[in-house]
Protein backbone atom coordinates (compact mmCIF):
# COMPACT_ATOMS: atom_id res chain seq x y z
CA UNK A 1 0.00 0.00 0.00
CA UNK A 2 1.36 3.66 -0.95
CA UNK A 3 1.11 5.83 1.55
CA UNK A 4 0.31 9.67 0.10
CA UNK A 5 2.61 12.32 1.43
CA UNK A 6 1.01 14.39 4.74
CA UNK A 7 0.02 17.57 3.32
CA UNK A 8 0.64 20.46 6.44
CA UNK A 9 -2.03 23.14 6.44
CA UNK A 10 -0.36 25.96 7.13
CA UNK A 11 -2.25 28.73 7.65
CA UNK A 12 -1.87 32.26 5.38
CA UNK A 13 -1.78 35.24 6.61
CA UNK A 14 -3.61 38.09 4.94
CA UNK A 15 -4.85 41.49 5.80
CA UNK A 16 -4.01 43.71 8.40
CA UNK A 17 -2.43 40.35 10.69
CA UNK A 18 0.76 40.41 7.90
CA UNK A 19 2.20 44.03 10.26
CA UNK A 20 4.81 43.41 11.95
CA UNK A 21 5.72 46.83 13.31
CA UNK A 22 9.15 48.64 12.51
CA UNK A 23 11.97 48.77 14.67
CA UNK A 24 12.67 52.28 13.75
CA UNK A 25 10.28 54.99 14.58
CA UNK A 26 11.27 56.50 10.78
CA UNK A 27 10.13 53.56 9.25
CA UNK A 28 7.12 53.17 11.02
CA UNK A 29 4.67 50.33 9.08
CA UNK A 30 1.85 51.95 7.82
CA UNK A 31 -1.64 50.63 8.41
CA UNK A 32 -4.90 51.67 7.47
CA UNK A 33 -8.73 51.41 9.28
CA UNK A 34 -9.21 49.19 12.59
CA UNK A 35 -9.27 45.64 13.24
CA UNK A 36 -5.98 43.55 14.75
CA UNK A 37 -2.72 44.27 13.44
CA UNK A 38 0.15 41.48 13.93
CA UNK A 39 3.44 42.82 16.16
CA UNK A 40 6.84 41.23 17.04
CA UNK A 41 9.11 43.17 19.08
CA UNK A 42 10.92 40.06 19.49
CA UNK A 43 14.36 41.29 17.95
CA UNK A 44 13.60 44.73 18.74
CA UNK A 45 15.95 47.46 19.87
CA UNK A 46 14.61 51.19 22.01
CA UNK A 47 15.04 53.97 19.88
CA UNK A 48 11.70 56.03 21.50
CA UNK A 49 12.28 58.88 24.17
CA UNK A 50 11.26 58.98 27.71
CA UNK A 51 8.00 60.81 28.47
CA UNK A 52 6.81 61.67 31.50
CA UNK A 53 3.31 60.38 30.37
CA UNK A 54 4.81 56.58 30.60
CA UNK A 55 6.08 57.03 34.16
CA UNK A 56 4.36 53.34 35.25
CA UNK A 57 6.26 51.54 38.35
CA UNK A 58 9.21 53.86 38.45
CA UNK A 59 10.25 54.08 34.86
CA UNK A 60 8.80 56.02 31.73
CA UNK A 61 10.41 54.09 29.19
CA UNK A 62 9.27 51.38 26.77
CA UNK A 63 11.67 48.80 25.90
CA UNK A 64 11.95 47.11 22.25
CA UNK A 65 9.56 49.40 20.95
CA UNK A 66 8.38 48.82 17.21
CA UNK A 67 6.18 51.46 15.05
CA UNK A 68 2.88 51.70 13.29
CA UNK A 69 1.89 54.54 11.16
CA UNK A 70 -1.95 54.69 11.28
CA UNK A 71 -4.40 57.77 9.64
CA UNK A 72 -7.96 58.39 11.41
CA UNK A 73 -11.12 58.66 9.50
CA UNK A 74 -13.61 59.87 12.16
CA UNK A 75 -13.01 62.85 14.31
CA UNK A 76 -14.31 61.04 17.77
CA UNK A 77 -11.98 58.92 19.86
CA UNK A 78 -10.13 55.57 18.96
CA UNK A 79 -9.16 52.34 21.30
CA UNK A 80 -5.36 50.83 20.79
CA UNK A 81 -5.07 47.72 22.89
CA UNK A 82 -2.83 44.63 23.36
CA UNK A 83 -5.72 42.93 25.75
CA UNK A 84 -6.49 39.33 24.49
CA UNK A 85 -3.84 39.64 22.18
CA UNK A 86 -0.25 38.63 23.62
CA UNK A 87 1.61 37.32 26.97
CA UNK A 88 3.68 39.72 26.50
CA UNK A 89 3.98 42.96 29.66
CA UNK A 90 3.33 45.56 27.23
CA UNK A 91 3.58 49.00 27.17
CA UNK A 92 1.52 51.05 24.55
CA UNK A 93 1.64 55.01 23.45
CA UNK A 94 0.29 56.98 20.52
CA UNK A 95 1.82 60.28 19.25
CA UNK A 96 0.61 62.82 17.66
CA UNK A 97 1.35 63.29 13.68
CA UNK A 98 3.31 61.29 11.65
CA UNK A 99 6.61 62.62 12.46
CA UNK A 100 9.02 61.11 14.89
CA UNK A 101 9.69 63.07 18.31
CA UNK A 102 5.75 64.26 17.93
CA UNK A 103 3.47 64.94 21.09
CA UNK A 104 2.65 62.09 23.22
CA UNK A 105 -0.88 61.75 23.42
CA UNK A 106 -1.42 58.85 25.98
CA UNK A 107 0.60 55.55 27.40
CA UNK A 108 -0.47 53.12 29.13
CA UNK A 109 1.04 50.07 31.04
CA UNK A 110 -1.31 47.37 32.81
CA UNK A 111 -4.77 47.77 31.47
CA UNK A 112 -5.88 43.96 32.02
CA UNK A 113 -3.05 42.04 33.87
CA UNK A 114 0.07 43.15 31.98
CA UNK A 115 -0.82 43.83 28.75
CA UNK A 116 -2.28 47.61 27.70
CA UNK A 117 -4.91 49.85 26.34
CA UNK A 118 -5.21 54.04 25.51
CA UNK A 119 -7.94 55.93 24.21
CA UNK A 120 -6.86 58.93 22.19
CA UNK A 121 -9.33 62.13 20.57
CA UNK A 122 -8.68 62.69 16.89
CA UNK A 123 -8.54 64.63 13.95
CA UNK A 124 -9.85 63.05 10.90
CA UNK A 125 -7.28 62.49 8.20
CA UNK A 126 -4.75 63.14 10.43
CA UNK A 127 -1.61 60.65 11.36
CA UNK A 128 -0.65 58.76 14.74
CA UNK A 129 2.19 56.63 15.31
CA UNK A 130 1.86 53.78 17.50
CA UNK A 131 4.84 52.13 19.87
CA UNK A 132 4.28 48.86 21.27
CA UNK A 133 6.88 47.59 23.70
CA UNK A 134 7.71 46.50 26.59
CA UNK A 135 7.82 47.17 30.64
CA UNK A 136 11.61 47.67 31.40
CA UNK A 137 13.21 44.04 31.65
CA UNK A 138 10.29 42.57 30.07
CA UNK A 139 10.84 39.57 27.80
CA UNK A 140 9.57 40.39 24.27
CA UNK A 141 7.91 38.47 21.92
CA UNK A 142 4.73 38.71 19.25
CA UNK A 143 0.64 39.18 19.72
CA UNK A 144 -1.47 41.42 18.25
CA UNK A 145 -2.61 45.12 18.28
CA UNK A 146 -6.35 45.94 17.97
CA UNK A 147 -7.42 49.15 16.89
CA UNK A 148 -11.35 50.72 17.17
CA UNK A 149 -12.45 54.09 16.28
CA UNK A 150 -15.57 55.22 18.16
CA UNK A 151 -18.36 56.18 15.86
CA UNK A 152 -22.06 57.29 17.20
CA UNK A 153 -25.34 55.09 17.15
CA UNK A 154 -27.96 57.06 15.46
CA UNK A 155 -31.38 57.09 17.21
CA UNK A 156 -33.94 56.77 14.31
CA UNK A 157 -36.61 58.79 16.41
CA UNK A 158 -34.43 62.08 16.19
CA UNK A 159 -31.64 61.31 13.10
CA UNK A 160 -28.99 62.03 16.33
CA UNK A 161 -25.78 60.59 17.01
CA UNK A 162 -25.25 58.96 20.25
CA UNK A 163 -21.59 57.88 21.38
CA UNK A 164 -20.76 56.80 24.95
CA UNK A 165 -17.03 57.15 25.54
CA UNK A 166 -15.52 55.25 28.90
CA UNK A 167 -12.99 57.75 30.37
CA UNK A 168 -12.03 58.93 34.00
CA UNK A 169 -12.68 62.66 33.61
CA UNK A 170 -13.97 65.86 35.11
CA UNK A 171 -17.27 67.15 33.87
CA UNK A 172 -15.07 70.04 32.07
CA UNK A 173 -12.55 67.89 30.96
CA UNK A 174 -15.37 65.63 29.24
CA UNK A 175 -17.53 69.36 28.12
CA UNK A 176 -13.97 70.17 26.46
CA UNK A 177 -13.87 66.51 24.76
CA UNK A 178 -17.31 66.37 23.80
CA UNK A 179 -17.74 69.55 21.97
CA UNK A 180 -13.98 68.83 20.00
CA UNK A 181 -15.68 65.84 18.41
CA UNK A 182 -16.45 65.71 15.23
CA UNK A 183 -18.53 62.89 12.48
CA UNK A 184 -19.34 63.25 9.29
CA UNK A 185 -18.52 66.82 9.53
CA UNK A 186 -21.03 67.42 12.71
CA UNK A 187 -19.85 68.43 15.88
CA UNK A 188 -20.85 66.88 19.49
CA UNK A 189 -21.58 67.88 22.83
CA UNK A 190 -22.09 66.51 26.00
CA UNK A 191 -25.86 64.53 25.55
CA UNK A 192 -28.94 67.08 26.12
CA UNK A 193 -31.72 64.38 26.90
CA UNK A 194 -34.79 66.41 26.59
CA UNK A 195 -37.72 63.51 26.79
CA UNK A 196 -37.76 60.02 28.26
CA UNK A 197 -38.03 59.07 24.86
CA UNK A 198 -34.66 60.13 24.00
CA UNK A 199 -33.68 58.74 27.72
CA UNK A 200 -35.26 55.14 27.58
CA UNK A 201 -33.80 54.88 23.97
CA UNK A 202 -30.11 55.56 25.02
CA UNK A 203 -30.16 53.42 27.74
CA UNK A 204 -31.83 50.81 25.81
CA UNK A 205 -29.17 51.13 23.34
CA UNK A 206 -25.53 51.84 24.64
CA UNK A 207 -24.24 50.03 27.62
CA UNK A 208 -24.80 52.98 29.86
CA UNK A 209 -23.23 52.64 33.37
CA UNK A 210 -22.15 56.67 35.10
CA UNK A 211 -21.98 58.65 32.57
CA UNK A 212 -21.46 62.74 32.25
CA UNK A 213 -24.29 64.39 30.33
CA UNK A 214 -24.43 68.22 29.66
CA UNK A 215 -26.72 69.51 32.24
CA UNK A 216 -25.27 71.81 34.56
CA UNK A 217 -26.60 73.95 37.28
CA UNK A 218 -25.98 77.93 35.59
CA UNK A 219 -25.36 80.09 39.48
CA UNK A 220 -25.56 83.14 37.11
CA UNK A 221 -28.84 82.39 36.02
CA UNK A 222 -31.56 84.59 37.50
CA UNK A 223 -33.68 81.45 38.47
CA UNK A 224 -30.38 79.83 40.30
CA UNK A 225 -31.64 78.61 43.87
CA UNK A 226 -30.20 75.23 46.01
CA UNK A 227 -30.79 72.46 44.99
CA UNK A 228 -32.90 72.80 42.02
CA UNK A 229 -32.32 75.98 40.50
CA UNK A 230 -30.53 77.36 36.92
CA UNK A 231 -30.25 73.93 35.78
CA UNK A 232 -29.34 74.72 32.12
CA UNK A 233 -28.67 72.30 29.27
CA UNK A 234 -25.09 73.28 27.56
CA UNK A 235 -26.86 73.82 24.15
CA UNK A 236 -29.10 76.47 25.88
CA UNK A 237 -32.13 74.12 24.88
CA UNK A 238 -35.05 74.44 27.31
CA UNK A 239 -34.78 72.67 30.69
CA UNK A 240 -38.46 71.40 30.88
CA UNK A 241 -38.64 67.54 31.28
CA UNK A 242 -36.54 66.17 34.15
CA UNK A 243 -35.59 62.78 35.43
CA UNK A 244 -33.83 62.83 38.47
CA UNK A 245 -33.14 60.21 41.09
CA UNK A 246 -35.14 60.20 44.14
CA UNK A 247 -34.24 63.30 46.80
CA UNK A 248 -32.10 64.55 43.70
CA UNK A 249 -31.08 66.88 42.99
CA UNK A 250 -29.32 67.69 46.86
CA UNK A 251 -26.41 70.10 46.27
CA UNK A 252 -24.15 67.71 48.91
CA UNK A 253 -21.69 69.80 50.23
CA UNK A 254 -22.83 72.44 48.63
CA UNK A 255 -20.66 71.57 45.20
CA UNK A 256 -22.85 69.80 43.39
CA UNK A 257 -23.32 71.65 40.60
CA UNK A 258 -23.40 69.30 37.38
CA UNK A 259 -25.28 65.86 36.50
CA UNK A 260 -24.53 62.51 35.77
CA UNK A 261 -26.83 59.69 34.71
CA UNK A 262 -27.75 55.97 36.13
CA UNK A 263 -27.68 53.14 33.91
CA UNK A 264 -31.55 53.44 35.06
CA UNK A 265 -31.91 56.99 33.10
CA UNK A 266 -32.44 58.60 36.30
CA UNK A 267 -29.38 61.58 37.22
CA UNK A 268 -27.49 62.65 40.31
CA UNK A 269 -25.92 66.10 40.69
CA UNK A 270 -21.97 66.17 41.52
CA UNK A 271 -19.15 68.17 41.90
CA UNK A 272 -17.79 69.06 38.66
CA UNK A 273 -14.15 67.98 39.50
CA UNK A 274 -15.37 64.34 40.89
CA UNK A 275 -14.32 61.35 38.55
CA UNK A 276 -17.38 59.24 39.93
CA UNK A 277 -18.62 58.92 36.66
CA UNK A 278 -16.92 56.56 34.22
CA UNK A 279 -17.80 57.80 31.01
CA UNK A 280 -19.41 60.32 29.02
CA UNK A 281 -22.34 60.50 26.77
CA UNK A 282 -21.69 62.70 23.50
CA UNK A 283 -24.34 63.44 21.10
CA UNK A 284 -24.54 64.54 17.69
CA UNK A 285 -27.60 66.67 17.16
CA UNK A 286 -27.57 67.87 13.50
CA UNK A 287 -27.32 64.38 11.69
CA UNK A 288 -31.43 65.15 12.26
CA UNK A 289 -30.89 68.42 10.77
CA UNK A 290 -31.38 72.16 12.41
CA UNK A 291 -30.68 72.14 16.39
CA UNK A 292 -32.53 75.02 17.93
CA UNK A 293 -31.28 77.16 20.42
CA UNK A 294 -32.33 80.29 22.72
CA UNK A 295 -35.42 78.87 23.95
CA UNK A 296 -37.76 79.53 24.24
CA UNK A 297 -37.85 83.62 23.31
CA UNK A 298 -39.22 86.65 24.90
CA UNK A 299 -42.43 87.18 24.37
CA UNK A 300 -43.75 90.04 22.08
CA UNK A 301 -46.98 92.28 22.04
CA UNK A 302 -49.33 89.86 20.55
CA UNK A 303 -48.44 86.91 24.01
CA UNK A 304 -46.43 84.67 21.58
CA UNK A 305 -42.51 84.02 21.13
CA UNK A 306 -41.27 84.09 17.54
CA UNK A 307 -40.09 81.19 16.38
CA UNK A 308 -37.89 79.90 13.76
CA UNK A 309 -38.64 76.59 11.73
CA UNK A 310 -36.83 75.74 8.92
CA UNK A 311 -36.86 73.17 6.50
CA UNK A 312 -35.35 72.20 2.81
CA UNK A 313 -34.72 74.55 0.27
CA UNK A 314 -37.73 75.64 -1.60
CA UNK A 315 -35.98 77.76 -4.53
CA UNK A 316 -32.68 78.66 -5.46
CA UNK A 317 -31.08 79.09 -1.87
CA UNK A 318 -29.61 76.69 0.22
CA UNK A 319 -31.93 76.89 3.11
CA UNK A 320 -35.06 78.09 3.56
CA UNK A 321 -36.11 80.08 6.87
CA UNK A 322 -39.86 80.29 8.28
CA UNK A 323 -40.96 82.32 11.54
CA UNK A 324 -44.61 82.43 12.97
CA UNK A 325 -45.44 84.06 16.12
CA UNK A 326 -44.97 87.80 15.34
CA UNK A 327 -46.77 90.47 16.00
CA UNK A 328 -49.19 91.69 13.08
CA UNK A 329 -47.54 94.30 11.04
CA UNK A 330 -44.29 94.10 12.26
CA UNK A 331 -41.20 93.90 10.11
CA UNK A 332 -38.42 91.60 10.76
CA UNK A 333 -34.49 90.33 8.90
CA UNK A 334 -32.72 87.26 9.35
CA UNK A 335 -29.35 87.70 11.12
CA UNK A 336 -26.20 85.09 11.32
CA UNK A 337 -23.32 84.22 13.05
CA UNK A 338 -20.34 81.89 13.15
CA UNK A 339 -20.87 81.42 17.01
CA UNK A 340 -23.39 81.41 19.84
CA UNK A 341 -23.93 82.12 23.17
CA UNK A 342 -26.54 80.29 24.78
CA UNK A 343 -27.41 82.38 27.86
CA UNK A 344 -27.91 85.86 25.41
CA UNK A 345 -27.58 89.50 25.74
CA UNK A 346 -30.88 91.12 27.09
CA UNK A 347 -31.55 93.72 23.94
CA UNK A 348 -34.68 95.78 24.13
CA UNK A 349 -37.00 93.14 24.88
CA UNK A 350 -35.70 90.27 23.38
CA UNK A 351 -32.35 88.25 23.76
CA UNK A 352 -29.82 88.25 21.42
CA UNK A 353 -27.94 84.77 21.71
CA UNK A 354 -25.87 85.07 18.42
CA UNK A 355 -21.90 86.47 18.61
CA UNK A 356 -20.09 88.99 17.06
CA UNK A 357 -19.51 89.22 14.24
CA UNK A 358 -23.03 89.60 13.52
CA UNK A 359 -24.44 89.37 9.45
CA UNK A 360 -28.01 90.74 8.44
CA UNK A 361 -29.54 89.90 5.41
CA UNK A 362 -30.58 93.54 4.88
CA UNK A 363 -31.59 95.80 1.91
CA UNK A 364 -28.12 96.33 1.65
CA UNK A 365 -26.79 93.12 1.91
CA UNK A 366 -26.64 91.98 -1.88
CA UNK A 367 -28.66 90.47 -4.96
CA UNK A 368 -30.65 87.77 -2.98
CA UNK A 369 -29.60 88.64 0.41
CA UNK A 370 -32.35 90.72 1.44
CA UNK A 371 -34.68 88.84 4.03
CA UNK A 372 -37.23 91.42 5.03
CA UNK A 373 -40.51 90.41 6.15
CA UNK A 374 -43.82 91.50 7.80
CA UNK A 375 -45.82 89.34 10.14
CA UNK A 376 -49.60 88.90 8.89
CA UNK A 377 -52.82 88.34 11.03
CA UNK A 378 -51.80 84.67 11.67
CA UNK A 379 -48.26 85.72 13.36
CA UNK A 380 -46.50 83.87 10.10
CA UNK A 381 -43.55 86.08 8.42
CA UNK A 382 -44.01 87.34 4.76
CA UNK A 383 -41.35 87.95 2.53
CA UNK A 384 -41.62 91.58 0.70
CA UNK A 385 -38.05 91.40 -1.31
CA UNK A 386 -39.09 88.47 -3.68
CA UNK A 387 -35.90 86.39 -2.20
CA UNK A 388 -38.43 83.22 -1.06
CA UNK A 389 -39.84 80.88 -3.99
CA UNK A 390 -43.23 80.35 -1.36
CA UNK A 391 -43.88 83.87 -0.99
CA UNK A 392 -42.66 83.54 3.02
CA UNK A 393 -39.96 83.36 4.82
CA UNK A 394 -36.21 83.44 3.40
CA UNK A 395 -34.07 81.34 0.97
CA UNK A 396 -30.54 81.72 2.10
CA UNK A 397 -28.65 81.63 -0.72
CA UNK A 398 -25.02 80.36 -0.72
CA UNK A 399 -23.41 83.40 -0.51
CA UNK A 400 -22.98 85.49 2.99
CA UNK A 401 -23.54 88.94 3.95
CA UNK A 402 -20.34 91.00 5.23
CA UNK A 403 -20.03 90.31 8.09
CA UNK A 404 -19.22 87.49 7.68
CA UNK A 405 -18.33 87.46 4.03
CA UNK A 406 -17.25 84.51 1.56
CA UNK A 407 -19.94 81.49 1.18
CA UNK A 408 -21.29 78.38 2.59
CA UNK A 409 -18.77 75.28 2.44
CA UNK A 410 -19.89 71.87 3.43
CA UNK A 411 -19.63 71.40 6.54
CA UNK A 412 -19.87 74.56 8.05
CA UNK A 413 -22.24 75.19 10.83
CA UNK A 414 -24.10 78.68 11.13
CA UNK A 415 -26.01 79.87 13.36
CA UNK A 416 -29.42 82.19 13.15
CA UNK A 417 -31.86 84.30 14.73
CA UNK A 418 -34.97 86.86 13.49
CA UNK A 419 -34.18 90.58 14.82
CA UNK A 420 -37.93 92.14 14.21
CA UNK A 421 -39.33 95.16 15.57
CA UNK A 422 -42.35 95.41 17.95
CA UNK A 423 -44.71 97.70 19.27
CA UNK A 424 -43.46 100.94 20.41
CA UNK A 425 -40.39 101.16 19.16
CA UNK A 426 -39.12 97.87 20.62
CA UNK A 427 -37.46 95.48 19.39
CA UNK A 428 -37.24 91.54 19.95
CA UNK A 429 -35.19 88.28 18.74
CA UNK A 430 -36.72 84.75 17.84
CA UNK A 431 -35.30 81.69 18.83
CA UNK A 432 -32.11 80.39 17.59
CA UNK A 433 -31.34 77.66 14.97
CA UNK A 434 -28.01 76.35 14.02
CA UNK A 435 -27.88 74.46 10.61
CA UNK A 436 -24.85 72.13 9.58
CA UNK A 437 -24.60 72.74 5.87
């Protein structure tokens, strides 16, 4: 009997596992997206620098280093870990750029027994290296690198982003992060959870445990009062529905002064430089399209508040602007701003919560950049300079006024309000809306 020859199945290696990591930071590997990227620092030398971020067990350095090149393609946070992957007592940093000798952004030691993990922000389309070594004295060897970019879940009730991001920070520290995220060219914030809608679908949704959320107790604020007082939402949106736990809000210590949520939906108030909570809850507002702002307004003479819907493009502009609520007669121009501020400036009687520079679509603004209107008998604005293909309202064309000058790119966000004039001689502002274009 012939006996065939064994044929070995040796497994191939394709993909992202065939990275190896360079020994020298100038010929860092390149690799592209996320997944779990082969290292082997086995026959590695050190050629990174000490940083003080790496001081772990009295040393900062990280022995048999090798390099990874890697570009982002969000703007949130990503995950680089060596947990599950290797035996080996890792140590793991990411710098900024693609150059050698760049910022350190984070290191990390002993995330889960002794291998690591960091969580960096980022800059879409922009460059990190990665160094994977070793503790001091550490015997090297080969495992794998997994990489995850954080991207939002979008709650199909709203159109919004939601992304939950585990980190040990101070409410500011995570206000800071939150708002220098960006997705798809929208930017985030700490969550504003306005309904238990919103509420029972983010908690049914993300694995919520303590995070920060973006309500915050304003002691400038007119209404401020212990314990429940001047709690403002960081957009400025209006603080209506509520969902505290039980005997919460309780100022303890009298520093409580910002909120957190339960994995139940319910929040506590806490001291803004605590680092109870574990996490914190971004969200995305404009992938559902305007966010609104400045609410609600001042009343006017007729016992309403102007305010300012806004939906797709009717004619030639890029957006089209409505406002209902005005008093009959009255004339009123759209106004715009790169920036915001949510508490406003008391004007005459209304509150101006756009900042300087300030645009008007005025008479003399331009061909097409004349907004004036005059509220009829139903409150609804009426165009009167033939710039809205409805006969109301506006249609912003794609040009700006000066201030601010030069035209809508994609991805800009602007921000608008209605100056109109009242009874009197007054004057008054609508509510905000900021648009992501």
């Amino acid at each position: 009997m012939r006996l065939r020859p064994l044929m070995l199945l040796v497994p191939v290696l394709s993909g992202p596992l065939l990275a190896q990591g360079a020994d020298s930071c100038a010929a860092a590997t390149p690799i592209a997206g996320t997944g779990v990227f082969a290292f082997d620092n086995s026959g590695a030398t050190t050629d990174g620098v000490l940083d003080p971020l790496c001081a772990f067990a009295g040393s900062n350095q990280i022995e048999h280093d090798v390099w990874f090149r890697w570009t982002a393609t969000v703007g949130t946070r990503a995950s680089f870990s060596t947990c599950g992957g290797t035996s080996v007592d890792t140590r793991l940093a990411v710098y900024e750029g693609g150059s050698c000798g760049g910022t350190m952004l984070a290191c990390n030691d002993d995330t889960c027994g002794l291998q690591s993990t960091v969580q960096v922000p980022l800059v879409a389309g922009q460059e990190y290296l990665v160094r994977v070594g070793t503790y001091p004295g550490a015997t090297p060897g080969t495992g794998t690198l997994s990489i995850e970019e954080l991207t939002p879940v979008v709650n199909p009730a709203n159109g919004h982003g939601y992304l939950l991001v585990p980190a040990d920070l101070t409410w500011d520290e995570a206000r800071a992060a939150a708002e220098g995220m960006s997705w798809s060219g929208f930017g985030g914030h700490l969550a504003t959870l306005t309904d238990w809608n919103e509420v029972s679908w983010v908690i049914g949704t993300l694995p919520i445990s303590r995070p920060w959320i973006g309500l915050y107790q304003d002691l400038a604020s007119p209404a401020y009062a212990e314990p429940d007082g001047g709690w403002s939402w960081v957009t400025g949106e209006p603080y209506a529905f509520t969902s505290w736990y039980p005997a919460e809000p309780n100022d303890y210590a009298g520093q409580e002064h910002v909120a957190e949520m339960y994995s139940t939906g319910e929040w506590n108030d806490n001291a803004a430089t605590a680092t109870a909570a574990d996490s914190f809850l971004v969200e995305f507002d404009t992938l559902g399209g305007p966010v609104t702002f400045c609410t609600p307004a001042n009343p006017n003479s007729s016992g309403s508040s102007v305010t300012l819907a806004s939906s797709a493009p009717t004619g030639p502009g890029v957006y089209h602007f409505e406002a209902e609520g005005g008093p009959l007669d009255q004339f009123a121009i759209l106004l715009i701003a790169a920036g915001i501020q949510p508490q406003g400036t008391v004007i005459s009687q209304g509150r101006l919560c756009l900042s300087a520079p300030i645009g008007r679509y005025g008479s003399t603004a331009g061909p097409g950049l004349n907004s004036i209107g005059r509220f009829d008998a139903a409150g609804i604005l009426q165009n009167l300079a033939g710039t809205s293909a409805t006969g109301t309202g506006f249609d912003m064309p794609a040009v700006l006024p000066t201030p601010p000058g030069g035209v809508v790119v994609p991805g800009a966000t602007w921000h608008f309000q209605l100056w109109y004039r009242d009874l009197g001689g007054a004057s008054n502002f609508s509510d905000g809306v900021s648009v992501v274009f």
